[in-house]
PDB file of N, CA and C in Angstrom:
ATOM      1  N   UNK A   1      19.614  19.608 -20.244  1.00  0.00           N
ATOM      2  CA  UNK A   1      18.352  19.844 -20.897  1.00  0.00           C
ATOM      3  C   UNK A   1      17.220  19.599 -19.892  1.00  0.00           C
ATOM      4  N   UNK A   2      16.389  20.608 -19.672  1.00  0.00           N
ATOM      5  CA  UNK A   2      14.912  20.900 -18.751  1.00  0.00           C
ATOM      6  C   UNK A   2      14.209  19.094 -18.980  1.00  0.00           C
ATOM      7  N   UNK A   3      13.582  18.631 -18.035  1.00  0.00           N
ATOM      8  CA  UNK A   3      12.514  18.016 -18.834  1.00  0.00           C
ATOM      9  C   UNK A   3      11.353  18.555 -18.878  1.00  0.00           C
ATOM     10  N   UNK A   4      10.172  17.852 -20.062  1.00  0.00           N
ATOM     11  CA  UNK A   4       8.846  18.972 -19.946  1.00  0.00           C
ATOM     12  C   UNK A   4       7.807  18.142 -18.666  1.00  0.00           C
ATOM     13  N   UNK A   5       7.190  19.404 -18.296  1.00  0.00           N
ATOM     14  CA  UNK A   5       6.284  19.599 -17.703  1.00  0.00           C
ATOM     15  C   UNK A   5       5.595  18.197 -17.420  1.00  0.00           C
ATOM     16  N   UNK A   6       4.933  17.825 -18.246  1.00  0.00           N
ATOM     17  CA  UNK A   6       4.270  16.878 -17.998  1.00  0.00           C
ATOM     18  C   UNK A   6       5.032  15.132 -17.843  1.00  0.00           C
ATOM     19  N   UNK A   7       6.351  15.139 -18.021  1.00  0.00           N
ATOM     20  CA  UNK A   7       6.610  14.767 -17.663  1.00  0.00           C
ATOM     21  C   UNK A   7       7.394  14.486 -16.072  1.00  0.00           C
ATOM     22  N   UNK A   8       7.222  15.709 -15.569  1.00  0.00           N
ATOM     23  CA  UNK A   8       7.579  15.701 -13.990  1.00  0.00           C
ATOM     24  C   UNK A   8       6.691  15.270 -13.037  1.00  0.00           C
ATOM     25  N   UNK A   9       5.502  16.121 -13.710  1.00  0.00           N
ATOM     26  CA  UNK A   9       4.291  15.509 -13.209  1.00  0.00           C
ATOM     27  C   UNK A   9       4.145  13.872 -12.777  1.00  0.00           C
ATOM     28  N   UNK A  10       4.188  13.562 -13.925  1.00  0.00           N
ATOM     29  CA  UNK A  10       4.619  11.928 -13.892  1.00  0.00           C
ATOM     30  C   UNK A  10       5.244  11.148 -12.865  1.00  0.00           C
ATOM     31  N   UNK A  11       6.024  11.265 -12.627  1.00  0.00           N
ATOM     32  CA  UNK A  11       7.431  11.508 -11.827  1.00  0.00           C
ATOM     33  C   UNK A  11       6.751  11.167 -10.775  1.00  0.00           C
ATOM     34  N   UNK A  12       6.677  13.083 -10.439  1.00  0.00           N
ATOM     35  CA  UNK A  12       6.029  13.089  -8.750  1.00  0.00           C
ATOM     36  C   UNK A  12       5.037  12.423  -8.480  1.00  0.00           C
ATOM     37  N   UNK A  13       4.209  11.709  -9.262  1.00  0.00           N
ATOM     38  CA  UNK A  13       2.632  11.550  -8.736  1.00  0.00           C
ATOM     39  C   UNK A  13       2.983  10.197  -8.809  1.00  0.00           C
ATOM     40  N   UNK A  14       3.880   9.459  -9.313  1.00  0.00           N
ATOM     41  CA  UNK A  14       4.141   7.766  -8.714  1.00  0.00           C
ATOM     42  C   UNK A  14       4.211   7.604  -7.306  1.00  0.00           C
ATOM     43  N   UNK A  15       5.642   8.162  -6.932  1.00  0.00           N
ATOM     44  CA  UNK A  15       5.886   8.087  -5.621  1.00  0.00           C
ATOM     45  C   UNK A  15       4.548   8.379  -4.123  1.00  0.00           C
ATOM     46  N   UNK A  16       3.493   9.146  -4.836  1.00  0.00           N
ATOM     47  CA  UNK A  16       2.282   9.430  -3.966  1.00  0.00           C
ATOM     48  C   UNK A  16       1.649   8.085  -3.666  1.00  0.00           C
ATOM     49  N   UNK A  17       1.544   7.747  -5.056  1.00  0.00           N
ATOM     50  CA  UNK A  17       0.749   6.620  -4.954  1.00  0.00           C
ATOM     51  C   UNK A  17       0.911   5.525  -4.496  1.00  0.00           C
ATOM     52  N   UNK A  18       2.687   5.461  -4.758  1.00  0.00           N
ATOM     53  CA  UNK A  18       3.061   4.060  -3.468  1.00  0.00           C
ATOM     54  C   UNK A  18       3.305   4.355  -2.070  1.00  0.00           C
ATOM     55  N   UNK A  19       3.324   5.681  -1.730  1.00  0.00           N
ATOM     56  CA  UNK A  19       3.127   6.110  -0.277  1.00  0.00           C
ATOM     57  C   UNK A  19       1.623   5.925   0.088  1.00  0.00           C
ATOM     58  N   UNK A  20       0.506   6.135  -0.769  1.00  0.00           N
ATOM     59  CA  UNK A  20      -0.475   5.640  -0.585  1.00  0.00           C
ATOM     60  C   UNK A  20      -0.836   4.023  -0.175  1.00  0.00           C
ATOM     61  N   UNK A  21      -0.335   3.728  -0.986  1.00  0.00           N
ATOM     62  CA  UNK A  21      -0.629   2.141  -0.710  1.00  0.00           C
ATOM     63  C   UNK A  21       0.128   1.452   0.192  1.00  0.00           C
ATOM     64  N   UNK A  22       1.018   2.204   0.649  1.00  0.00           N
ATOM     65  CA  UNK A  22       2.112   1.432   1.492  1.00  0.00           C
ATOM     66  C   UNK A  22       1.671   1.671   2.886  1.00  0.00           C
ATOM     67  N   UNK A  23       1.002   2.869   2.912  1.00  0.00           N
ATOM     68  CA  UNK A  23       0.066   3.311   3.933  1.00  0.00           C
ATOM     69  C   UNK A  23      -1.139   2.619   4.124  1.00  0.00           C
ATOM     70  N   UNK A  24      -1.510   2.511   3.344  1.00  0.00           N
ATOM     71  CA  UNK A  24      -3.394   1.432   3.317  1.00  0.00           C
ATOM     72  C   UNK A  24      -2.478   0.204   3.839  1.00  0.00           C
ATOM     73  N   UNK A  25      -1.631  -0.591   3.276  1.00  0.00           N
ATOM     74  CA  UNK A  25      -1.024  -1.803   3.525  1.00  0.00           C
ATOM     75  C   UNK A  25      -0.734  -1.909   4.845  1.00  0.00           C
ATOM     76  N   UNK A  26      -0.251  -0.938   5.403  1.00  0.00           N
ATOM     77  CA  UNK A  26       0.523  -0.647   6.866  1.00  0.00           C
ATOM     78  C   UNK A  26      -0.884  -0.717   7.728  1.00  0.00           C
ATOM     79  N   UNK A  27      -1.682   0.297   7.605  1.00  0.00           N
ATOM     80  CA  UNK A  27      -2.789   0.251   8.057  1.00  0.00           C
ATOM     81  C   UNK A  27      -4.047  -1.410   8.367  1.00  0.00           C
ATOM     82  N   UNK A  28      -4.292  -1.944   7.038  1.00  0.00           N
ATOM     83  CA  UNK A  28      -4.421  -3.128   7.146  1.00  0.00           C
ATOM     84  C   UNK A  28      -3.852  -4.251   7.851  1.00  0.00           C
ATOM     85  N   UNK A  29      -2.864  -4.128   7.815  1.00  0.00           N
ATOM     86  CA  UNK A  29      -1.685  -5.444   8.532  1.00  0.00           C
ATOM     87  C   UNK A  29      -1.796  -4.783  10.001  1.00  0.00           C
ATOM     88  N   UNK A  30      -2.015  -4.042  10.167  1.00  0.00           N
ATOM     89  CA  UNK A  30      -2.095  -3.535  12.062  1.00  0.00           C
ATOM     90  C   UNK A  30      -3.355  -3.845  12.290  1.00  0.00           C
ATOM     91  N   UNK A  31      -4.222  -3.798  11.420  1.00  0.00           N
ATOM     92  CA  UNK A  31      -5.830  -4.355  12.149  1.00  0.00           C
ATOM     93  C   UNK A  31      -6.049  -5.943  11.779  1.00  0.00           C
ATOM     94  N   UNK A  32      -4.900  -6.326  10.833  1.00  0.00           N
ATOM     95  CA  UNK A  32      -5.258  -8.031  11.147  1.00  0.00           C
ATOM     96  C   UNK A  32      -4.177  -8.407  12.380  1.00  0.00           C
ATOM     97  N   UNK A  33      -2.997  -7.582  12.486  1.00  0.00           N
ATOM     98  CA  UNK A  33      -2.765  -8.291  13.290  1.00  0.00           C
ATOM     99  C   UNK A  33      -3.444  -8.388  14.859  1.00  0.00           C
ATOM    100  N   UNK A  34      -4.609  -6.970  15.027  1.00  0.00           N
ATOM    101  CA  UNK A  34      -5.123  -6.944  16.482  1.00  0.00           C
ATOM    102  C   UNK A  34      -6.118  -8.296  15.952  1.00  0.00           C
ATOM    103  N   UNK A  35      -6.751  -7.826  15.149  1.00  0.00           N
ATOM    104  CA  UNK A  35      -8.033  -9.224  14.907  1.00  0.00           C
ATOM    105  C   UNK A  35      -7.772 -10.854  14.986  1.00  0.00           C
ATOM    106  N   UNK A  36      -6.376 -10.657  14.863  1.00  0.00           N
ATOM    107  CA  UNK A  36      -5.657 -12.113  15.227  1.00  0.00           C
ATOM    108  C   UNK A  36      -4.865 -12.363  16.451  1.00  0.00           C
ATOM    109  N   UNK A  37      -5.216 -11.592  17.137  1.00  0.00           N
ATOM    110  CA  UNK A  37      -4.624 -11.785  19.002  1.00  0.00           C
ATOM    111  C   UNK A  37      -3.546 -10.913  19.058  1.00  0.00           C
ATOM    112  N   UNK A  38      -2.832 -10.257  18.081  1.00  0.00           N
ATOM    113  CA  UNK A  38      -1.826  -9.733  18.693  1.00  0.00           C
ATOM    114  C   UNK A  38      -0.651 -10.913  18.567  1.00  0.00           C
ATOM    115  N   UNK A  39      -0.248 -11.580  17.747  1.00  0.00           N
ATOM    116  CA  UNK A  39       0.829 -12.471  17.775  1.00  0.00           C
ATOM    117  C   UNK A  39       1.613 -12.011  17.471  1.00  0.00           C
ATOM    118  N   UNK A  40       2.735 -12.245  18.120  1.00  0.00           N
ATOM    119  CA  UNK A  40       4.153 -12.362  17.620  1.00  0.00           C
ATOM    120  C   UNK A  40       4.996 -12.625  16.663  1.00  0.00           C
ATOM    121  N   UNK A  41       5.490 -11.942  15.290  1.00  0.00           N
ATOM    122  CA  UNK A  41       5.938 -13.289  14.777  1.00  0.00           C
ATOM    123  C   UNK A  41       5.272 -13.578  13.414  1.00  0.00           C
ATOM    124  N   UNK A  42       4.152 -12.852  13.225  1.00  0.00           N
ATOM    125  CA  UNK A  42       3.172 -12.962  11.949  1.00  0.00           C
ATOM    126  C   UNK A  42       3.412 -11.890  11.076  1.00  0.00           C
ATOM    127  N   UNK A  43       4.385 -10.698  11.108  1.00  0.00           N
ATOM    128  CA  UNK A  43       4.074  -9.484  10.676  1.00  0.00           C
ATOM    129  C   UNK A  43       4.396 -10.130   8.986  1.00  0.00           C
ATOM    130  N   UNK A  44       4.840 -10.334   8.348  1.00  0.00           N
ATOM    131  CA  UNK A  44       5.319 -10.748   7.192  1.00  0.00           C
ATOM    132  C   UNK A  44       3.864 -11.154   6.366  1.00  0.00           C
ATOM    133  N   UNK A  45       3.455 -12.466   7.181  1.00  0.00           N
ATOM    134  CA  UNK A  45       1.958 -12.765   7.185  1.00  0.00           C
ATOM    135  C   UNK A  45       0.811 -11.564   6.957  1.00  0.00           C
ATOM    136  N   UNK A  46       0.810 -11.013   8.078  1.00  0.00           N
ATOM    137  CA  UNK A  46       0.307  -9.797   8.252  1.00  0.00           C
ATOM    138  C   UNK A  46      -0.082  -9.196   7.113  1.00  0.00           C
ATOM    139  N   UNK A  47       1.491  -8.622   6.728  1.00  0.00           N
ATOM    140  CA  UNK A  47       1.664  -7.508   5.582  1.00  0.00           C
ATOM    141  C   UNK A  47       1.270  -7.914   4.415  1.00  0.00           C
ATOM    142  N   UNK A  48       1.260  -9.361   4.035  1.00  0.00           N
ATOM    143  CA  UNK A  48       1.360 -10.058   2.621  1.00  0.00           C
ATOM    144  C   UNK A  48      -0.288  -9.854   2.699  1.00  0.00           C
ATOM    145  N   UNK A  49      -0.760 -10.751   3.779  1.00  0.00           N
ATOM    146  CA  UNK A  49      -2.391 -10.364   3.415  1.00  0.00           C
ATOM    147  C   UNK A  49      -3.383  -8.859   3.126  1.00  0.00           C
ATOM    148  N   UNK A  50      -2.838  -8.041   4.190  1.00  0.00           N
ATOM    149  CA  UNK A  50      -3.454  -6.915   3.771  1.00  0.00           C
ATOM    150  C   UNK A  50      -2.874  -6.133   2.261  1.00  0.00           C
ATOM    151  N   UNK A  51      -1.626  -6.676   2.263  1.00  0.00           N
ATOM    152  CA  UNK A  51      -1.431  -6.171   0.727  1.00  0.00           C
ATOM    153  C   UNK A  51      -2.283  -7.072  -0.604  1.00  0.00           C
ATOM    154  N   UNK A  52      -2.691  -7.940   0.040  1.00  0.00           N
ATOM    155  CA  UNK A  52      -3.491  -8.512  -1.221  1.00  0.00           C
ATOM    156  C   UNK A  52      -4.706  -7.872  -0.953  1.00  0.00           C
ATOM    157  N   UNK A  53      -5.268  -8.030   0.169  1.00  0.00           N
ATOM    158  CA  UNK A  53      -6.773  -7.254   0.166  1.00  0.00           C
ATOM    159  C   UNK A  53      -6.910  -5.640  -0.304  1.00  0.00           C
ATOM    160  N   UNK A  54      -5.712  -5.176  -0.151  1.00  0.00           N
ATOM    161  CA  UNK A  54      -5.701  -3.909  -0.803  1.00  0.00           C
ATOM    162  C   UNK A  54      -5.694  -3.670  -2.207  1.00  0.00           C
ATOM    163  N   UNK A  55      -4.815  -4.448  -2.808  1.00  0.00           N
ATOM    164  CA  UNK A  55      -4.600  -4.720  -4.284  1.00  0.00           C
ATOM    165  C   UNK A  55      -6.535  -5.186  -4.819  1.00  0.00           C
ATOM    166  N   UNK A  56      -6.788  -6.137  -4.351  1.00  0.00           N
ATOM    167  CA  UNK A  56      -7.754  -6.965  -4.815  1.00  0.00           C
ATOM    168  C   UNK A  56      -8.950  -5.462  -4.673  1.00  0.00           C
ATOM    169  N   UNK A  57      -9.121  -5.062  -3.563  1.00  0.00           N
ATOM    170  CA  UNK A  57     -10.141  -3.801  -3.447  1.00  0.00           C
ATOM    171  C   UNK A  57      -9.900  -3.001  -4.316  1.00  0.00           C
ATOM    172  N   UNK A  58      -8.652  -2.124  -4.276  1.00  0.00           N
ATOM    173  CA  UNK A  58      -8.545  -1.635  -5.618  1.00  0.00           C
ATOM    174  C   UNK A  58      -8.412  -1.723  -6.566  1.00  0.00           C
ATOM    175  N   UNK A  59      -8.342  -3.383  -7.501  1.00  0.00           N
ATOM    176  CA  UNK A  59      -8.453  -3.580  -8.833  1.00  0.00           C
ATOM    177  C   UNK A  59     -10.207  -3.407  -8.884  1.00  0.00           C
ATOM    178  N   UNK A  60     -10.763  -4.231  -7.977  1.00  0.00           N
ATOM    179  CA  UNK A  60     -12.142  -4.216  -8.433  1.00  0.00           C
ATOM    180  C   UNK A  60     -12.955  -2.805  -8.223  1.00  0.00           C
ATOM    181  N   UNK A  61     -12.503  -1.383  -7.732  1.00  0.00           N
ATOM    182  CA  UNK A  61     -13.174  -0.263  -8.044  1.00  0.00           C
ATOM    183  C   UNK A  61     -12.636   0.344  -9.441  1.00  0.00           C
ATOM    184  N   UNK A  62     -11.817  -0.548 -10.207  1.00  0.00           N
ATOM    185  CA  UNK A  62     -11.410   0.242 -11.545  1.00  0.00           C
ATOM    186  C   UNK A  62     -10.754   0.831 -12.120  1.00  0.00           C
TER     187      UNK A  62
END
């Protein structure tokens, strides 16, 4: 049985959105880690923070 339409939609347009953010996240964590010397060893750090600053930016536009 087909599924409908609008539910594919659905579907496909999740996966965008966590390629989106996984991208902003990726992006973020590479400019804290230059803004923090370039250490070794922090990426975890890194990633956790810019994923909160991302989250936090985009809850507060709505």
């Amino acid at each position: 049985m087909a599924r409908p339409k609008a539910a594919t939609k659905q579907t496909n347009q999740a996966p965008a959105q966590g390629q989106d953010l996984q991208q902003q996240v990726a992006q973020k964590a590479y400019e804290l880690w230059e803004q923090n010397g370039r250490v070794e060893g922090q990426d975890l750090e890194n990633w956790l923070e810019a994923e909160h600053l991302i989250r936090q930016t985009r809850s507060s536009q709505g």
